[in-house]
Protein backbone atom coordinates (compact mmCIF):
# COMPACT_ATOMS: atom_id res chain seq x y z
CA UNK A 1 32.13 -34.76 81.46
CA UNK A 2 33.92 -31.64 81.90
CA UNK A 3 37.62 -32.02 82.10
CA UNK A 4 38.90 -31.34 85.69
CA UNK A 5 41.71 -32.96 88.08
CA UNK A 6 40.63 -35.03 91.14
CA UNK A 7 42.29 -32.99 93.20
CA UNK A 8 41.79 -29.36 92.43
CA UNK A 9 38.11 -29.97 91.01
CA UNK A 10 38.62 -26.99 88.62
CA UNK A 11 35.72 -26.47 85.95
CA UNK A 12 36.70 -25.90 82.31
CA UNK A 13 34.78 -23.46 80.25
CA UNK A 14 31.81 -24.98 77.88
CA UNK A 15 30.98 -22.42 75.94
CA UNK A 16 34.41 -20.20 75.39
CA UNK A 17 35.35 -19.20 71.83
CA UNK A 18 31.44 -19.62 70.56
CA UNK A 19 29.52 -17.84 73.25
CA UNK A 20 31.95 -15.34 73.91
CA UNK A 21 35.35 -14.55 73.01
CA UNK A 22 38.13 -18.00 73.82
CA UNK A 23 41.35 -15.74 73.40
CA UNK A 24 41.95 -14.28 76.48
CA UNK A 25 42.90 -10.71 75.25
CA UNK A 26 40.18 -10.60 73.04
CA UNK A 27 38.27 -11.39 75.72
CA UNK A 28 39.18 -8.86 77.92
CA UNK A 29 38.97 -6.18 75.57
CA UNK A 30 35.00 -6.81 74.70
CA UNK A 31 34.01 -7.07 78.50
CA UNK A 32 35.26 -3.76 78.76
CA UNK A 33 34.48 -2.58 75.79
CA UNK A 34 30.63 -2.84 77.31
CA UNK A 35 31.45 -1.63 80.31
CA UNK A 36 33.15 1.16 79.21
CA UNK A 37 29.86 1.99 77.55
CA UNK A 38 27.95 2.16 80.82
CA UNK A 39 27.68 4.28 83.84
CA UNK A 40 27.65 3.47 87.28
CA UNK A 41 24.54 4.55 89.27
CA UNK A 42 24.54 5.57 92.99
CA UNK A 43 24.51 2.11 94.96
CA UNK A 44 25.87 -0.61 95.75
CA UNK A 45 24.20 -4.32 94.75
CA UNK A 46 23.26 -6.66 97.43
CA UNK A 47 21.56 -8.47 94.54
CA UNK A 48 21.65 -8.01 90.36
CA UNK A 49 19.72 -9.97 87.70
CA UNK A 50 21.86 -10.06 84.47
CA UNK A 51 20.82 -11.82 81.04
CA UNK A 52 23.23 -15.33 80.34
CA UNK A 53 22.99 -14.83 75.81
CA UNK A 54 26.17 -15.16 73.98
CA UNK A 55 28.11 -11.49 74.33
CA UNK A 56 26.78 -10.56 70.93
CA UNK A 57 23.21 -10.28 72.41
CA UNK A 58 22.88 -9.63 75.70
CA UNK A 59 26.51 -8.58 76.74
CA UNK A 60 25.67 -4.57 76.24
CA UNK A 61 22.52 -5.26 78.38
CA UNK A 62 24.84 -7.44 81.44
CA UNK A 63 27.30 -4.58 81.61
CA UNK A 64 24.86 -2.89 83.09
CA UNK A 65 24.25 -4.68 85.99
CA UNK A 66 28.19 -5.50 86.25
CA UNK A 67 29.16 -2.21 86.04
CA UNK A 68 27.59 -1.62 89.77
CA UNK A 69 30.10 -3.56 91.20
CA UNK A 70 32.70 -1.37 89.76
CA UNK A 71 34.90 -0.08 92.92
CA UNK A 72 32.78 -2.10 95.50
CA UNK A 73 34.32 -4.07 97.93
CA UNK A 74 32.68 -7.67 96.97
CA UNK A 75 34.64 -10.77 98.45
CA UNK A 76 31.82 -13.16 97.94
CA UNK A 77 29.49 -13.06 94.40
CA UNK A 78 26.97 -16.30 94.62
CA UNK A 79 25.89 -16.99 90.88
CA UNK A 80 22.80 -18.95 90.44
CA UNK A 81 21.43 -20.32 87.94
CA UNK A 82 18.54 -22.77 86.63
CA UNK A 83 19.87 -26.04 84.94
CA UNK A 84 19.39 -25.76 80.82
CA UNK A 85 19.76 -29.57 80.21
CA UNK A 86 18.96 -32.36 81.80
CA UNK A 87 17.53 -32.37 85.31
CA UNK A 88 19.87 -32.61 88.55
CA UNK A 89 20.14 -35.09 90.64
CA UNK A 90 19.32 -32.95 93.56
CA UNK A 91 17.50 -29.62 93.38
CA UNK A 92 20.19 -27.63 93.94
CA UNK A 93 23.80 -28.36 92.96
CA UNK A 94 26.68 -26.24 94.36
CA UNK A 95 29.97 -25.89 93.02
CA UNK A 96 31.66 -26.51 96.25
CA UNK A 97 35.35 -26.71 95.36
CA UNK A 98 38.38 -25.59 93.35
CA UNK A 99 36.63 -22.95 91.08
CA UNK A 100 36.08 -22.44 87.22
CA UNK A 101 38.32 -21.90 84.68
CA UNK A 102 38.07 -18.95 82.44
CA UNK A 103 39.80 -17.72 79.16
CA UNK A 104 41.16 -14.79 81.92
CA UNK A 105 42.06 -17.56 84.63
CA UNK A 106 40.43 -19.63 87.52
CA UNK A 107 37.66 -18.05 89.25
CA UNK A 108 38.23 -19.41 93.08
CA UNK A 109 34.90 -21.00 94.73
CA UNK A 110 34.74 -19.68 98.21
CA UNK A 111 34.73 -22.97 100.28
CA UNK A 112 33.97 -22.11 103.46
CA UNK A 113 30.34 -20.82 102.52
CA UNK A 114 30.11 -23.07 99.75
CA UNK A 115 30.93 -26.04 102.65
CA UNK A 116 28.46 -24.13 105.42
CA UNK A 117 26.11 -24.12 102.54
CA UNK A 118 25.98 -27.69 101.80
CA UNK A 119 25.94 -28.58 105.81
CA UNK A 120 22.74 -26.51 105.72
CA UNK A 121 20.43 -28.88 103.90
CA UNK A 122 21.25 -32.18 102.47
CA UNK A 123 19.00 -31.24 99.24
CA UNK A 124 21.75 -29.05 98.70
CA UNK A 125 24.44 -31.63 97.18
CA UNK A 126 27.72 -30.81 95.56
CA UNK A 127 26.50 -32.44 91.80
CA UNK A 128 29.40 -32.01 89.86
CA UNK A 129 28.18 -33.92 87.11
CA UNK A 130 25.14 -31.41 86.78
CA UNK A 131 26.93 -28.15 86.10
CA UNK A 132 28.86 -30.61 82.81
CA UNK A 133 27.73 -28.19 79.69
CA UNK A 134 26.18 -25.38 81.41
CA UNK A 135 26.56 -21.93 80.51
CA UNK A 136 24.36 -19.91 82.14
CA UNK A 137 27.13 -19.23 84.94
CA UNK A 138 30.10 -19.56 83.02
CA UNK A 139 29.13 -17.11 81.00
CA UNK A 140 28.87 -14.60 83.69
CA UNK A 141 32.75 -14.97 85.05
CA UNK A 142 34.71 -12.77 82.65
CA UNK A 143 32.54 -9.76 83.53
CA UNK A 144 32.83 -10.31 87.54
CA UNK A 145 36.61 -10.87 86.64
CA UNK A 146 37.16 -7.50 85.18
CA UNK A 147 34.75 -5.64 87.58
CA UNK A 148 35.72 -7.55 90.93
CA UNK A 149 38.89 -9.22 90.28
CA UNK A 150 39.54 -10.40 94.13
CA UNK A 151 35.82 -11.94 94.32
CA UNK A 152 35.38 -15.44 94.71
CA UNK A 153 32.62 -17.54 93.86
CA UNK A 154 29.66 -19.96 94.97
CA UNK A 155 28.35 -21.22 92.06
CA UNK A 156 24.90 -22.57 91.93
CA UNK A 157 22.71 -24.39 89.88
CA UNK A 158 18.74 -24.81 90.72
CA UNK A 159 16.88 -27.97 89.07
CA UNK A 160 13.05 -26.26 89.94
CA UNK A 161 11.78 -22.89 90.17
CA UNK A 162 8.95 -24.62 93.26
CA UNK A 163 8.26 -22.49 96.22
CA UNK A 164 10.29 -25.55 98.39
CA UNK A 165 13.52 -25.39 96.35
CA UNK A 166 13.01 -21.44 96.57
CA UNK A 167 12.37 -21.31 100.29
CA UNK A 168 15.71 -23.43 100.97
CA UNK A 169 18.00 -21.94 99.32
CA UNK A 170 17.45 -18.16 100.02
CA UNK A 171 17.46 -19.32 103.46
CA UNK A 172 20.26 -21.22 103.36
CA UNK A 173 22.15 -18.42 102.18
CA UNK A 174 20.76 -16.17 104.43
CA UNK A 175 22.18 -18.30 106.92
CA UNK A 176 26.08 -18.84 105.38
CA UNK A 177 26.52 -15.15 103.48
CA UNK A 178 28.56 -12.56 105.05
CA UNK A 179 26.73 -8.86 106.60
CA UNK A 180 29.05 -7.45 104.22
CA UNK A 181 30.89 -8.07 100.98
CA UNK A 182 28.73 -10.74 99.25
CA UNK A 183 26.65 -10.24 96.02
CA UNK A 184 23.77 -12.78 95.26
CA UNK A 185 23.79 -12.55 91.36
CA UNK A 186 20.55 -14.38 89.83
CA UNK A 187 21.60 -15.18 85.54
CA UNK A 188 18.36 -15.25 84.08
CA UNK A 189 17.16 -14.41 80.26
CA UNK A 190 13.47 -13.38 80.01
CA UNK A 191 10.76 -14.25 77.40
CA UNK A 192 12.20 -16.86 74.52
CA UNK A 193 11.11 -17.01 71.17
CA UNK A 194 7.66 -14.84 70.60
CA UNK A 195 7.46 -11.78 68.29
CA UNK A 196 9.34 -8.80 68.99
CA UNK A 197 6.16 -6.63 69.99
CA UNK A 198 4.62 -9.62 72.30
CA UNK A 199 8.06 -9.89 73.96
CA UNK A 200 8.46 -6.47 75.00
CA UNK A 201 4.84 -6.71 76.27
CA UNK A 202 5.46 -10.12 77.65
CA UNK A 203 8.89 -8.57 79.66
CA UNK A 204 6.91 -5.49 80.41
CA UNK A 205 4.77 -7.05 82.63
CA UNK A 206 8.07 -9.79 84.11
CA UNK A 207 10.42 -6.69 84.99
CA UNK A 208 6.55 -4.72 86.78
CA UNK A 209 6.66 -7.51 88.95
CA UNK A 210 10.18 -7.56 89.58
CA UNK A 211 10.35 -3.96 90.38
CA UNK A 212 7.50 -4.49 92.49
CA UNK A 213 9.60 -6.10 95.12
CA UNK A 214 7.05 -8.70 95.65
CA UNK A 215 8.07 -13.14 94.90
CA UNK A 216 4.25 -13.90 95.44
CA UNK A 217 4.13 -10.82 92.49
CA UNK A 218 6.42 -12.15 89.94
CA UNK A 219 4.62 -16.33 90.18
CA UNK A 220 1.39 -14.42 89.35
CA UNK A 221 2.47 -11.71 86.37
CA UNK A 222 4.69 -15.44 85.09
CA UNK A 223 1.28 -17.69 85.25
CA UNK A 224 -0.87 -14.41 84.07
CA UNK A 225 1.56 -14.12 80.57
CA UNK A 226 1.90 -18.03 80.02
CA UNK A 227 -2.29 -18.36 80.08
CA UNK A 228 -2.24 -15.72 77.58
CA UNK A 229 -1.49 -18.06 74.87
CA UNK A 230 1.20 -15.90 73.05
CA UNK A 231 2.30 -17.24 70.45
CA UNK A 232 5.94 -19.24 70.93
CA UNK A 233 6.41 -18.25 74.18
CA UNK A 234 8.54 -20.78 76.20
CA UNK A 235 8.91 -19.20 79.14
CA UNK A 236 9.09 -15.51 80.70
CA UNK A 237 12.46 -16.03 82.52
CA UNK A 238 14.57 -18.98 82.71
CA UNK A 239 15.99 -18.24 85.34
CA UNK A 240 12.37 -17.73 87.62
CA UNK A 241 13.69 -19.48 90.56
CA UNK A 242 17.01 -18.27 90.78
CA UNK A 243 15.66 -14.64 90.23
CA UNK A 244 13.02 -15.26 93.45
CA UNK A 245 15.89 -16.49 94.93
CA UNK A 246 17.86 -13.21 94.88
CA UNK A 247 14.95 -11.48 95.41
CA UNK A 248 14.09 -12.99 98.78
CA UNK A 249 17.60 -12.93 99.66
CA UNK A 250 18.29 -9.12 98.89
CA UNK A 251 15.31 -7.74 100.84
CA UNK A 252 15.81 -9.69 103.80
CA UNK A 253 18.93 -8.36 103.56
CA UNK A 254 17.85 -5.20 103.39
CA UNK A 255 17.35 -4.23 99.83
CA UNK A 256 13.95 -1.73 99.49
CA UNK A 257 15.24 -0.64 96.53
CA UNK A 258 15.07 -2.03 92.86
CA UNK A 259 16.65 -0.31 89.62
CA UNK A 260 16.22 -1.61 86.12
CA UNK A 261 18.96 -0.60 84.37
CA UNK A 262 18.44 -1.87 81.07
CA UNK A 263 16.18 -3.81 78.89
CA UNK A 264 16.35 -5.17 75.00
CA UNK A 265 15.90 -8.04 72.90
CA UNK A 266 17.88 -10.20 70.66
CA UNK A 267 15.44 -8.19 67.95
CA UNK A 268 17.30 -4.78 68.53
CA UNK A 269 20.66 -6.46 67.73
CA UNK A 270 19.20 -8.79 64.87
CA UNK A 271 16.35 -6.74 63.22
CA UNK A 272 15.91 -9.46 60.67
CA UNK A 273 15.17 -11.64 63.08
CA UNK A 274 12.31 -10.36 65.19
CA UNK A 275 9.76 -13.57 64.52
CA UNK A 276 11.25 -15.38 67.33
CA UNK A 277 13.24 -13.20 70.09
CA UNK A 278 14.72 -13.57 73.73
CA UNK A 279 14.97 -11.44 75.88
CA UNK A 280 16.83 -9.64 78.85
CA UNK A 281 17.46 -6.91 81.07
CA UNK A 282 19.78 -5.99 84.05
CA UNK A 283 18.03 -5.26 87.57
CA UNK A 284 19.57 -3.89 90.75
CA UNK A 285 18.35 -5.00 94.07
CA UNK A 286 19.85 -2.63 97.21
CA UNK A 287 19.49 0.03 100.02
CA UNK A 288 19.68 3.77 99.33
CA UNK A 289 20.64 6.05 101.44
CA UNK A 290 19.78 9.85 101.17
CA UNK A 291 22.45 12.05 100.94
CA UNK A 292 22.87 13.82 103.88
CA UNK A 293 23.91 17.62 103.39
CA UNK A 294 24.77 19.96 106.19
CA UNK A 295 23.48 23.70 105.21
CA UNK A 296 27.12 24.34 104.49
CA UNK A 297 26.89 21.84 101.84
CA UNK A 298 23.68 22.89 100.57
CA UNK A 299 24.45 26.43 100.22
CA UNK A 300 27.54 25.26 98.20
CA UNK A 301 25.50 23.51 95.75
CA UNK A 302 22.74 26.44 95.62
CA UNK A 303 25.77 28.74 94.73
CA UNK A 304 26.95 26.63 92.18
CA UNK A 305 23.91 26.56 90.37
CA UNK A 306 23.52 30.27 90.33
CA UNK A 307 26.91 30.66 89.39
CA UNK A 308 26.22 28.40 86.40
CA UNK A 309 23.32 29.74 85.24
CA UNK A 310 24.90 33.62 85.22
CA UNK A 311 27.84 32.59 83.99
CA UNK A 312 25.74 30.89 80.28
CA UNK A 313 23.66 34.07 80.27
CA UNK A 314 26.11 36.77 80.26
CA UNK A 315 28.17 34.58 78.32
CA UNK A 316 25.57 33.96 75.66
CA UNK A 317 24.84 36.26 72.59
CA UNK A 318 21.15 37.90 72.20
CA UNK A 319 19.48 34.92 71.19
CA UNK A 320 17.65 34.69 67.79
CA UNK A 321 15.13 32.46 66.64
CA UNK A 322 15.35 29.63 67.04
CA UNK A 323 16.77 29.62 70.39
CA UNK A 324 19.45 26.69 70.91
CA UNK A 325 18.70 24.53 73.23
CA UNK A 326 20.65 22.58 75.40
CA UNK A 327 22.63 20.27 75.53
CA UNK A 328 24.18 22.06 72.29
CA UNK A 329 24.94 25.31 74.95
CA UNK A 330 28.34 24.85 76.21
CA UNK A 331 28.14 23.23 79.45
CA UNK A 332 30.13 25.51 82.00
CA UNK A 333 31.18 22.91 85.44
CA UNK A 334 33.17 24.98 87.51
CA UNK A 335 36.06 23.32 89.88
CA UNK A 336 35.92 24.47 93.49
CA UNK A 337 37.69 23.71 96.80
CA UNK A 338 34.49 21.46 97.17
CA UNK A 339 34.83 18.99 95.23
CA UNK A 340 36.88 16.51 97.29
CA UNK A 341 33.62 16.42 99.91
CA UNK A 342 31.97 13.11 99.29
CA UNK A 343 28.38 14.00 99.49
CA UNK A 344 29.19 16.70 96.86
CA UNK A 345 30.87 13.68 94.89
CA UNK A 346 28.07 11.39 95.31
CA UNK A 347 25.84 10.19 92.22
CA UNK A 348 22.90 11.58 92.04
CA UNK A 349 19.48 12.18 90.32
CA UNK A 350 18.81 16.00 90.46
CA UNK A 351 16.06 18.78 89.13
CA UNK A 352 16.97 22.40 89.30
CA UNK A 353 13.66 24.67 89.21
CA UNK A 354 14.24 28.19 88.49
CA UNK A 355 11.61 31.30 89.14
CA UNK A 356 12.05 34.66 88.22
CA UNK A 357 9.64 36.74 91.29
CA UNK A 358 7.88 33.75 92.11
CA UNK A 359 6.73 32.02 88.74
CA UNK A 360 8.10 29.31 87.03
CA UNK A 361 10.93 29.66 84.66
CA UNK A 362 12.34 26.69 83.61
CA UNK A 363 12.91 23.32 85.31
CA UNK A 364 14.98 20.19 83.91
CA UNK A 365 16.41 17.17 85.55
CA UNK A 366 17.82 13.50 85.02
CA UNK A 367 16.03 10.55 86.66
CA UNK A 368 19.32 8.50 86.66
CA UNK A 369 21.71 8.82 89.26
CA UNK A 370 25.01 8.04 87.69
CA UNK A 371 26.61 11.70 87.70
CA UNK A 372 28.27 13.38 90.77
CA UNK A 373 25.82 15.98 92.56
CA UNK A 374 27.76 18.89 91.80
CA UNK A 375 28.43 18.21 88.00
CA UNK A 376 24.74 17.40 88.08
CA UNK A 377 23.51 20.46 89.82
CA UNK A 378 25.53 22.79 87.45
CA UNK A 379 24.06 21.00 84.13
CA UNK A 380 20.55 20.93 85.27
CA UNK A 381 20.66 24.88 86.18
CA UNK A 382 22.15 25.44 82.74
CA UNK A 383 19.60 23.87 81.23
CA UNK A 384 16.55 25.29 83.39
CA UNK A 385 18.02 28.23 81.94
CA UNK A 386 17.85 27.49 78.87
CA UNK A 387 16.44 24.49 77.07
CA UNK A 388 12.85 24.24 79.19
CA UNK A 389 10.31 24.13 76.09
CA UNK A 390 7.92 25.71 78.13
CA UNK A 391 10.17 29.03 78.17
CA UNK A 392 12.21 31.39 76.34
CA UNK A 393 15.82 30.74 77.98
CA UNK A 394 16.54 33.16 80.32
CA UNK A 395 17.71 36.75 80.08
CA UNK A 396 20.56 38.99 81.66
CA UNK A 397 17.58 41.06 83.19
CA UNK A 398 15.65 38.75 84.87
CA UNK A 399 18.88 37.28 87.35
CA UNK A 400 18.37 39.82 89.92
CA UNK A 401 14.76 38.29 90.88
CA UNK A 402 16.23 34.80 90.04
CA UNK A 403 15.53 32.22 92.83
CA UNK A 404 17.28 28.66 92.28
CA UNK A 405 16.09 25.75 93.97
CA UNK A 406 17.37 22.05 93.88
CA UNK A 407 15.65 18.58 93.92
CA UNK A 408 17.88 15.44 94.78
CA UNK A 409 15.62 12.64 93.96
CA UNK A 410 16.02 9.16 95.68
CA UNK A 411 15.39 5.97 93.06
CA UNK A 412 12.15 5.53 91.57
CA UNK A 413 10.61 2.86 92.89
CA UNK A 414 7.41 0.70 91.35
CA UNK A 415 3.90 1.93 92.24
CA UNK A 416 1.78 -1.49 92.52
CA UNK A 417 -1.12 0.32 94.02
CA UNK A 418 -1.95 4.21 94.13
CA UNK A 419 -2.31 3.73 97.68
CA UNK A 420 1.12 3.57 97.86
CA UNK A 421 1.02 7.13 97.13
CA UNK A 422 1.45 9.68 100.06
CA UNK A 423 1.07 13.40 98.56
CA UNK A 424 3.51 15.31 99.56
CA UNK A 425 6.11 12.85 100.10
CA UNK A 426 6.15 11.40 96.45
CA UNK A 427 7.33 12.66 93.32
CA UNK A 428 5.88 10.65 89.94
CA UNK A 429 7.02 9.79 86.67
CA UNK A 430 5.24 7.80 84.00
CA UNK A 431 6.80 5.67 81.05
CA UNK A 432 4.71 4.64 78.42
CA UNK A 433 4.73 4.72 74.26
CA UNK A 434 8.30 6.45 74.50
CA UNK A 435 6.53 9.03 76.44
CA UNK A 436 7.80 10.40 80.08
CA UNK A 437 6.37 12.70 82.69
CA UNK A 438 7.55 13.95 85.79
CA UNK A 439 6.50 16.22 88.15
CA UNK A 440 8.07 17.05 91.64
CA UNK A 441 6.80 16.45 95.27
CA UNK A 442 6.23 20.38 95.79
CA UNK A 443 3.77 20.37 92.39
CA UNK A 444 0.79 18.41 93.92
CA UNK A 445 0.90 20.16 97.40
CA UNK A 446 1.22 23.63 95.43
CA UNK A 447 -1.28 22.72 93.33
CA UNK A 448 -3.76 20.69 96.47
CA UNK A 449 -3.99 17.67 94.26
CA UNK A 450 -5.01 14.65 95.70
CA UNK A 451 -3.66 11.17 94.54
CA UNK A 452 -5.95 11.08 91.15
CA UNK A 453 -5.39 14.38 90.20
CA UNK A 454 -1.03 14.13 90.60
CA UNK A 455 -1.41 10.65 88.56
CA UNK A 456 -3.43 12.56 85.42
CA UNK A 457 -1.72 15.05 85.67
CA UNK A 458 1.59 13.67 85.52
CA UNK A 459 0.13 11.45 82.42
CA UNK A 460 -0.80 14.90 80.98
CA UNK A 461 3.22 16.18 81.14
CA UNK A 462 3.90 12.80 79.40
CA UNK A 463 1.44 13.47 76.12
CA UNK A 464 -0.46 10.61 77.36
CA UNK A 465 -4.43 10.68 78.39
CA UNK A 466 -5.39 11.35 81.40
CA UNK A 467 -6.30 8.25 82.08
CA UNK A 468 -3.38 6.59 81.35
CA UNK A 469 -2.15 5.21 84.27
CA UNK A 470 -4.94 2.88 84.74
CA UNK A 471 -3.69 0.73 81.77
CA UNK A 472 -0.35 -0.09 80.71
CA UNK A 473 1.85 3.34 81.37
CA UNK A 474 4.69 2.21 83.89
CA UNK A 475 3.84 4.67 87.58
CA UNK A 476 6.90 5.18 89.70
CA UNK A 477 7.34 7.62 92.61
CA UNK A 478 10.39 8.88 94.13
CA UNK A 479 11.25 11.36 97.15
CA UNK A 480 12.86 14.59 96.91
CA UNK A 481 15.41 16.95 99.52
CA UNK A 482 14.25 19.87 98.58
CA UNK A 483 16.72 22.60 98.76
CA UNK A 484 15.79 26.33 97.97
CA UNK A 485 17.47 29.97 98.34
CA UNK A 486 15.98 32.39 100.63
CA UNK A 487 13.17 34.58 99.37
């Protein structure tokens, strides 16, 4: 049994020294190492899922979905996760007091929910004996430590993924958990042990049905991948029931919005090992919020972009063949009074479209909203300007029938169904063979496409065919404020 006193009930680590680094400093340096590596995108979590591998394979991938609770106010962070050895006495096994131990000190369990929690249900036992050996939350703690220092915990450990055990937790916690300041954080690797290539197919289809948003979603895509008969495939996710946990937690609470933020295998860190592979990803459950600019605000931004684009063109010599192409042109962000204002400050996902009298003339953007709106704005123009490989990058002459306009583009979110489609509301992009295509809102309503024609199109941008988004090409659609000069 674990060592722990009677009276403080304090958890020792398992798996510290072999799992992840023992010495405390050493520690400490590798979680941030990763997360050092990573950017924050715009949100905060009311749910993550995050891989539970020893650092050396899956602790790049967890840093992702740490690093969003970098600098947000989290008192409460629930970790839950399946039971690895023997089964529990009780379905679900709370770590109700003292807290767990850590090479970087004692992670405090939050009583008073972890108490309301266990008053809730009486299938929901403190089982100290259960969480003996387990790692799948331990190994969690040092990153919450570094990224929410003040947090405490409710530790929990599920002994069946069944729609019953489900149900009663995510409502119990419903019940107990703060409006504000909690985190539900589900530990869960993904597909163990088949090849490389089945895996990523095998996750593909895990982390569609996750993004989807729908519980009923991710039982069916998990039965659909274990009748498949791949070959050493254990499992699709260990951690299935506490990840439908989150999952029916976060949207009730609110969360209509789902990110992955990162996916690999233990085959991309051990390429000599790619027979048998795990693997894992970080995923982002919460609400977004669209930035809400005032025309002062927006004409800031619109000025900004101009400003940046003159500024690389007059700067730039006559260009000779081949042209550079950016991001090798000096990027030029220039400071203003501005850039205190919040909104400005905010990180955002942004396309910059430039025309010169009406017709296209470049247009580049990012998908990922992890860099401030201004900073963004300014890049994007730059590289409208100049690293479109559609166009020639723009000349001196053509700025005096320039017309900027700006796209900030919520998350993309899962299409299950083209139906979910609404033209003129809905950008698209489509993933598939290392392939991407995206085309704006404005494209299909300038172009009177209806639902079929923006999906092959969009496939088209990507190098895919046409026809590619009825097979296994990854469809998500986004929304766009739209803002424009005059003319």
């Amino acid at each position: 049994m674990t060592a722990r006193t009677q009276v403080e009930w304090i958890r020792a680590p398992a798996v510290a020294g072999t799992w992840y680094p023992g010495v405390a400093e050493v520690l400490a340096a590798t979680v941030d190492s990763y997360l050092s590596a990573v950017r924050r995108v715009d949100g905060v979590p009311l749910a993550l899922i995050v891989p539970h591998a020893g650092y050396h394979y899956s602790g790049a991938v967890a840093a992702h979905g740490f690093k969003q609770l970098d600098r947000a106010q989290i008192d409460t962070a629930v970790v839950i996760a399946a039971d690895h050895q023997l089964p529990i006495s009780r379905p679900i096994s709370v770590w109700a007091r003292g807290g767990f131990q850590t090479p970087l000190g004692v992670l405090p369990v939050d009583e008073g929910i972890a108490a309301r929690l266990l008053a809730h249900n009486p299938n929901i036992r403190f089982d100290a004996p259960a969480h003996d050996g387990e790692h799948p939350i331990e190994i969690e703690l040092p990153f919450l430590a570094r990224v929410a220092p003040n947090a405490k915990i409710v530790p929990i450990l599920m002994g069946d993924a069944d729609e019953g055990s489900v149900d009663l937790l995510a409502d119990a916690l419903l019940a107990v958990l703060p409006d504000q300041g909690a985190v539900v954080i589900a530990s869960s690797d993904l597909s163990h042990y088949p090849e490389y290539g089945e895996a990523i197919r095998v996750d593909r289809a895990t982390l569609a049905a996750i993004e989807s948003g729908s519980p009923e979603g991710l039982r069916a895509a998990v039965r659909r991948s274990m009748r498949q008969g791949v070959r050493n495939l254990a499992t699709c996710a260990c951690g299935e029931g506490p990840i439908l946990v989150a999952m029916k937690v976060a949207r009730a609470r609110g969360a209509v919005t789902i990110s992955l933020l990162d996916y690999a295998n233990s085959g991309d860190v051990e390429i000599e090992h790619r027979s048998q592979v795990v693997g894992y990803a970080a995923v982002m459950l919460w609400h977004y919020e669209p930035p809400r600019l005032n025309q002062g605000q927006e004409q800031i931004l619109l000025r900004q972009a101009r400003t940046a684009v003159e500024t690389f063109v007059m700067d730039e010599p006559a260009p000779s063949a081949p042209l550079r192409m950016y991001p090798s042109a000096p990027l030029r962000v220039h400071p203003s009074a501005d850039d205190g204002d919040p909104e400005l400050q905010r990180l955002s996902a942004v396309f910059v479209t430039l025309r010169v009298g009406g017709i296209l003339r470049g247009c580049i953007g990012q998908l990922r909203a992890d860099t401030p709106l201004q900073q963004a704005v300014q890049e994007k123009a730059v590289a409208a300007a100049s690293a479109d490989p559609r166009f020639p990058a723009l000349r001196a002459d053509e700025l005096a029938d320039l017309r900027v306009e700006i796209s900030v583009l919520s998350p993309l979110q899962r299409v299950g169904n083209p139906s979910e489609i609404e033209i003129g509301r809905d950008g698209l992009a489509v993933f598939d063979q290392g392939k991407k295509g995206v085309l704006l809102p404005k494209v299909a309503i300038e172009r009177d496409w209806n639902r079929t024609d923006f999906l092959e199109n969009t496939c088209l941008k990507a190098g895919l065919q046409r026809q590619a988004w009825k097979g296994e090409a990854a469809v998500y659609r986004f929304e766009s404020l739209e803002i424009a000069e005059a003319g």
